[in-house]
C-alpha atoms as a PDB file:
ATOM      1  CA  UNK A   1       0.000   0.000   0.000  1.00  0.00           C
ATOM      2  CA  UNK A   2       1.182   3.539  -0.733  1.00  0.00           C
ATOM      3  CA  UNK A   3       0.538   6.116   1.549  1.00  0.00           C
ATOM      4  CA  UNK A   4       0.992  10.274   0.197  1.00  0.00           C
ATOM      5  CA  UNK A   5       0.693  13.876   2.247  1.00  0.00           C
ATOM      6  CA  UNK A   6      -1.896  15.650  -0.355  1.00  0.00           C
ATOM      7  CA  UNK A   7      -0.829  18.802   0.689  1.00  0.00           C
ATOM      8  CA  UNK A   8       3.182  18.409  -0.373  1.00  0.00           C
ATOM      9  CA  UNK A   9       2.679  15.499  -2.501  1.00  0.00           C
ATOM     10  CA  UNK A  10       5.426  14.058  -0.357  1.00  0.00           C
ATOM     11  CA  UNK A  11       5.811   9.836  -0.094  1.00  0.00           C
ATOM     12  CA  UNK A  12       5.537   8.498   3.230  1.00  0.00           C
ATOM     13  CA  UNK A  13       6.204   5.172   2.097  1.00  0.00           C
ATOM     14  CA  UNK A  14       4.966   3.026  -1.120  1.00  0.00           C
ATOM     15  CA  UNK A  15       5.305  -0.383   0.525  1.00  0.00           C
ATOM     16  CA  UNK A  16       3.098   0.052   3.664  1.00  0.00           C
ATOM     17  CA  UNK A  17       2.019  -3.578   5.710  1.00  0.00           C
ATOM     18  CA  UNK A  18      -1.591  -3.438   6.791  1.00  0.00           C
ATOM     19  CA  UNK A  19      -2.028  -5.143   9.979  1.00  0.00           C
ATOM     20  CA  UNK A  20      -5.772  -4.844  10.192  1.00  0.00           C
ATOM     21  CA  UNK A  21      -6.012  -8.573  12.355  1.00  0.00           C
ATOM     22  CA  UNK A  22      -5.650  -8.341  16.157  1.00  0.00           C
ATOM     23  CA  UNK A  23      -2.631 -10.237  16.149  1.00  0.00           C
ATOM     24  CA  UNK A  24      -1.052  -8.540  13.393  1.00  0.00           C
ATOM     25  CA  UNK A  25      -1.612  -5.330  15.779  1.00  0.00           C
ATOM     26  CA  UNK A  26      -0.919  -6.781  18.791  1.00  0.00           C
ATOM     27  CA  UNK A  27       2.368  -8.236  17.429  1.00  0.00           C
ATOM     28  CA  UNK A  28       2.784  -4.681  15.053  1.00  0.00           C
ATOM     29  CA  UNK A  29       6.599  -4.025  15.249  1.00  0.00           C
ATOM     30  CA  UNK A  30       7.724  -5.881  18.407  1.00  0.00           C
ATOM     31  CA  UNK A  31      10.690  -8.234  17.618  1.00  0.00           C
ATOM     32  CA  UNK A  32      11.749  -6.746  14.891  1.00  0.00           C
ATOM     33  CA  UNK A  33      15.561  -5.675  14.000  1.00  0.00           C
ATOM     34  CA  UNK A  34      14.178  -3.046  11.474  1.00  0.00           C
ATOM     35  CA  UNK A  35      10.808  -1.322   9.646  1.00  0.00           C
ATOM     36  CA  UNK A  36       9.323  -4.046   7.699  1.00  0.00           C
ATOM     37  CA  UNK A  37       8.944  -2.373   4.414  1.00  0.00           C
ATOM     38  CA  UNK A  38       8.009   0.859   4.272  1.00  0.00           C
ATOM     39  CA  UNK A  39       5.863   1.092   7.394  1.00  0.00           C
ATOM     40  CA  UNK A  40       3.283  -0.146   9.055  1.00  0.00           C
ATOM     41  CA  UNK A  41      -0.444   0.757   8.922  1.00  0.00           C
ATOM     42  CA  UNK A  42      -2.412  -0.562  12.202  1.00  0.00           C
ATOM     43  CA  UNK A  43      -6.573  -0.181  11.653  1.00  0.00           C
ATOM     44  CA  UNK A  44      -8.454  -0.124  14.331  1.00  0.00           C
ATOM     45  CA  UNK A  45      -5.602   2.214  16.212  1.00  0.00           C
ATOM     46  CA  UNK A  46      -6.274   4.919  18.333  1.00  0.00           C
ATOM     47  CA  UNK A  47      -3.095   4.706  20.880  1.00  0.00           C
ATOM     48  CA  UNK A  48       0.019   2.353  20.425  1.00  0.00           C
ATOM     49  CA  UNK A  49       2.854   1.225  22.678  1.00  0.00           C
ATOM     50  CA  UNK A  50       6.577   0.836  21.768  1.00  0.00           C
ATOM     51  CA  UNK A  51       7.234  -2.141  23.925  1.00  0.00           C
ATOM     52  CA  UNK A  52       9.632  -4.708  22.641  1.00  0.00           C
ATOM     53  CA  UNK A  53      10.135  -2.301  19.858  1.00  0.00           C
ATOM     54  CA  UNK A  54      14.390  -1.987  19.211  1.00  0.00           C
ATOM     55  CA  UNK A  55      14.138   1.249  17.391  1.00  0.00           C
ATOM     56  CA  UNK A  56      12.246   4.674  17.610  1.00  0.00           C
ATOM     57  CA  UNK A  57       9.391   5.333  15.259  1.00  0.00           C
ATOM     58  CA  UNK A  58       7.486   8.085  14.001  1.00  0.00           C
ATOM     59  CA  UNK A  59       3.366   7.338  14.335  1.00  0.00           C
ATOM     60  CA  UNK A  60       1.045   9.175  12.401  1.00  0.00           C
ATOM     61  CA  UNK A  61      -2.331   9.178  13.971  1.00  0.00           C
ATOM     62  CA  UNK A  62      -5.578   9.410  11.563  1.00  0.00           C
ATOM     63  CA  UNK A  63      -9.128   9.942  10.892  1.00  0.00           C
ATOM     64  CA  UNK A  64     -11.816   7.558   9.374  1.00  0.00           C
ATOM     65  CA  UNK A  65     -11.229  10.549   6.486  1.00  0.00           C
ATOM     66  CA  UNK A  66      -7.531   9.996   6.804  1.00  0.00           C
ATOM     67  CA  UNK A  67      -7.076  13.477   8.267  1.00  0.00           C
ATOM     68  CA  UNK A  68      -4.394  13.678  10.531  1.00  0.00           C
ATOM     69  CA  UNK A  69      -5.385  13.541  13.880  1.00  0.00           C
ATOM     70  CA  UNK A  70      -1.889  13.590  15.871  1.00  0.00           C
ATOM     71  CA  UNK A  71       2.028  12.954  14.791  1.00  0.00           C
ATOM     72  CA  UNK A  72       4.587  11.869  17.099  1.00  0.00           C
ATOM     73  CA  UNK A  73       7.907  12.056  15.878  1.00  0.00           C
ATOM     74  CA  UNK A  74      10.893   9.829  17.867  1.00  0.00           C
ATOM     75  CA  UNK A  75       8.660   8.342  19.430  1.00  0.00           C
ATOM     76  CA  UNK A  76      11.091   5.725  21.452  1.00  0.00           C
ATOM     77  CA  UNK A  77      11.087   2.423  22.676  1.00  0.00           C
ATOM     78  CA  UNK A  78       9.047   0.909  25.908  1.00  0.00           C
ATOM     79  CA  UNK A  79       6.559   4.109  25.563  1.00  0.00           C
ATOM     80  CA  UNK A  80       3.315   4.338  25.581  1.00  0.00           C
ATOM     81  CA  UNK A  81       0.944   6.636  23.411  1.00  0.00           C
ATOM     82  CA  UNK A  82      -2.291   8.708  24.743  1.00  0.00           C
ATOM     83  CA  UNK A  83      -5.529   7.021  23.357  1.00  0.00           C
ATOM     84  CA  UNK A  84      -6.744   9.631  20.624  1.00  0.00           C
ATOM     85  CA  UNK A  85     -10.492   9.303  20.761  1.00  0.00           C
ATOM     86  CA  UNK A  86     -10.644  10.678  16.854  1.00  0.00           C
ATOM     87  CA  UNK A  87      -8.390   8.408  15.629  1.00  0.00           C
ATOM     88  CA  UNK A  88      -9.053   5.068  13.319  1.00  0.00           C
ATOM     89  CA  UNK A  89      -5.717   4.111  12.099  1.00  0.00           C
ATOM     90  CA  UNK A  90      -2.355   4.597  13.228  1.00  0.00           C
ATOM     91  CA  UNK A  91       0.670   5.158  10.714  1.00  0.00           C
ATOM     92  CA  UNK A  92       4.021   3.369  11.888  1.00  0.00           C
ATOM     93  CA  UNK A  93       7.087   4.936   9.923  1.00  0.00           C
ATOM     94  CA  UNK A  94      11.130   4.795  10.687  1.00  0.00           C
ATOM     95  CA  UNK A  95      11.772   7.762  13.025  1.00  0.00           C
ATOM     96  CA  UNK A  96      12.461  10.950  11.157  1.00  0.00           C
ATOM     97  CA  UNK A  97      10.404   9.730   7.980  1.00  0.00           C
ATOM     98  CA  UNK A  98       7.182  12.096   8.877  1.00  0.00           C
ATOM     99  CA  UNK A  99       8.635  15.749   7.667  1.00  0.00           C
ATOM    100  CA  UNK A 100       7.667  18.745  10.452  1.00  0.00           C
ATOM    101  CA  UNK A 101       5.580  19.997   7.861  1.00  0.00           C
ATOM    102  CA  UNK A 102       2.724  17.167   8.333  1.00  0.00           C
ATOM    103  CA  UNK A 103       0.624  18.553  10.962  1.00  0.00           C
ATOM    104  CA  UNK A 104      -3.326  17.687  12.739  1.00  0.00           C
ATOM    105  CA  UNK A 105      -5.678  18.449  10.218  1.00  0.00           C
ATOM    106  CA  UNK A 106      -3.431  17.461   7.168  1.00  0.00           C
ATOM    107  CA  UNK A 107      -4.937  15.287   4.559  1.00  0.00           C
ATOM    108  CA  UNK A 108      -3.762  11.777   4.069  1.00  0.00           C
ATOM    109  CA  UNK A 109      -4.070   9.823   0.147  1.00  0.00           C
ATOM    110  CA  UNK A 110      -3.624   5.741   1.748  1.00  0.00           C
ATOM    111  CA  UNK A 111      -3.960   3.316  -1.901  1.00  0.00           C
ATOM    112  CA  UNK A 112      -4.388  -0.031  -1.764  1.00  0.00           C
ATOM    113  CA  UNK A 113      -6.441  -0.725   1.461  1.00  0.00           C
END
């Protein structure tokens, strides 16, 4: 799956795993050396944790609409994310992949879901 910030036109990633399954959620990045592909695309996600998780992430929180709804950028290992009531999917992407200019109300393209 492809995943683009309409507003820049800017890539997140093109080969994005959709973990849509609760074990492919529950299990999401833990155990892993590296990103699998591009990302990672959890759905349902409102909050995530970083627990058994070797590497920081960025995590791009969004809508039903695909609006974003919160980034957190660095976000490190063993933490644990607020629940973000508006949120349907969360967007798991190698720390420092999310540029400063995506921000809450940005608009999301996701292809392929």
């Amino acid at each position: 799956m492809k995943v683009i910030h309409s507003k820049t036109n800017f890539l997140l990633g093109s080969d994005i795993r959709f973990a849509n399954s609760f074990r492919d959620r529950l299990l999401g990045l833990m155990f892993s050396k590296n990103m699998i592909g591009d990302g990672l695309l959890l759905e349902p996600c409102n909050s995530v944790h970083n627990c058994f998780v070797r590497f920081p992430i960025d995590v791009v929180f969004i809508d039903n609409d695909n609006k974003v709804v919160k980034v957190l950028r660095h976000f490190k290992p063993w933490r644990f994310s607020w629940i973000y009531l508006g949120a349907r999917r969360a967007l798991e992407l190698p720390a420092g992949k999310v540029p400063n200019d995506v921000v809450k109300g940005d608009q999301l393209e996701v292809m392929g879901v």
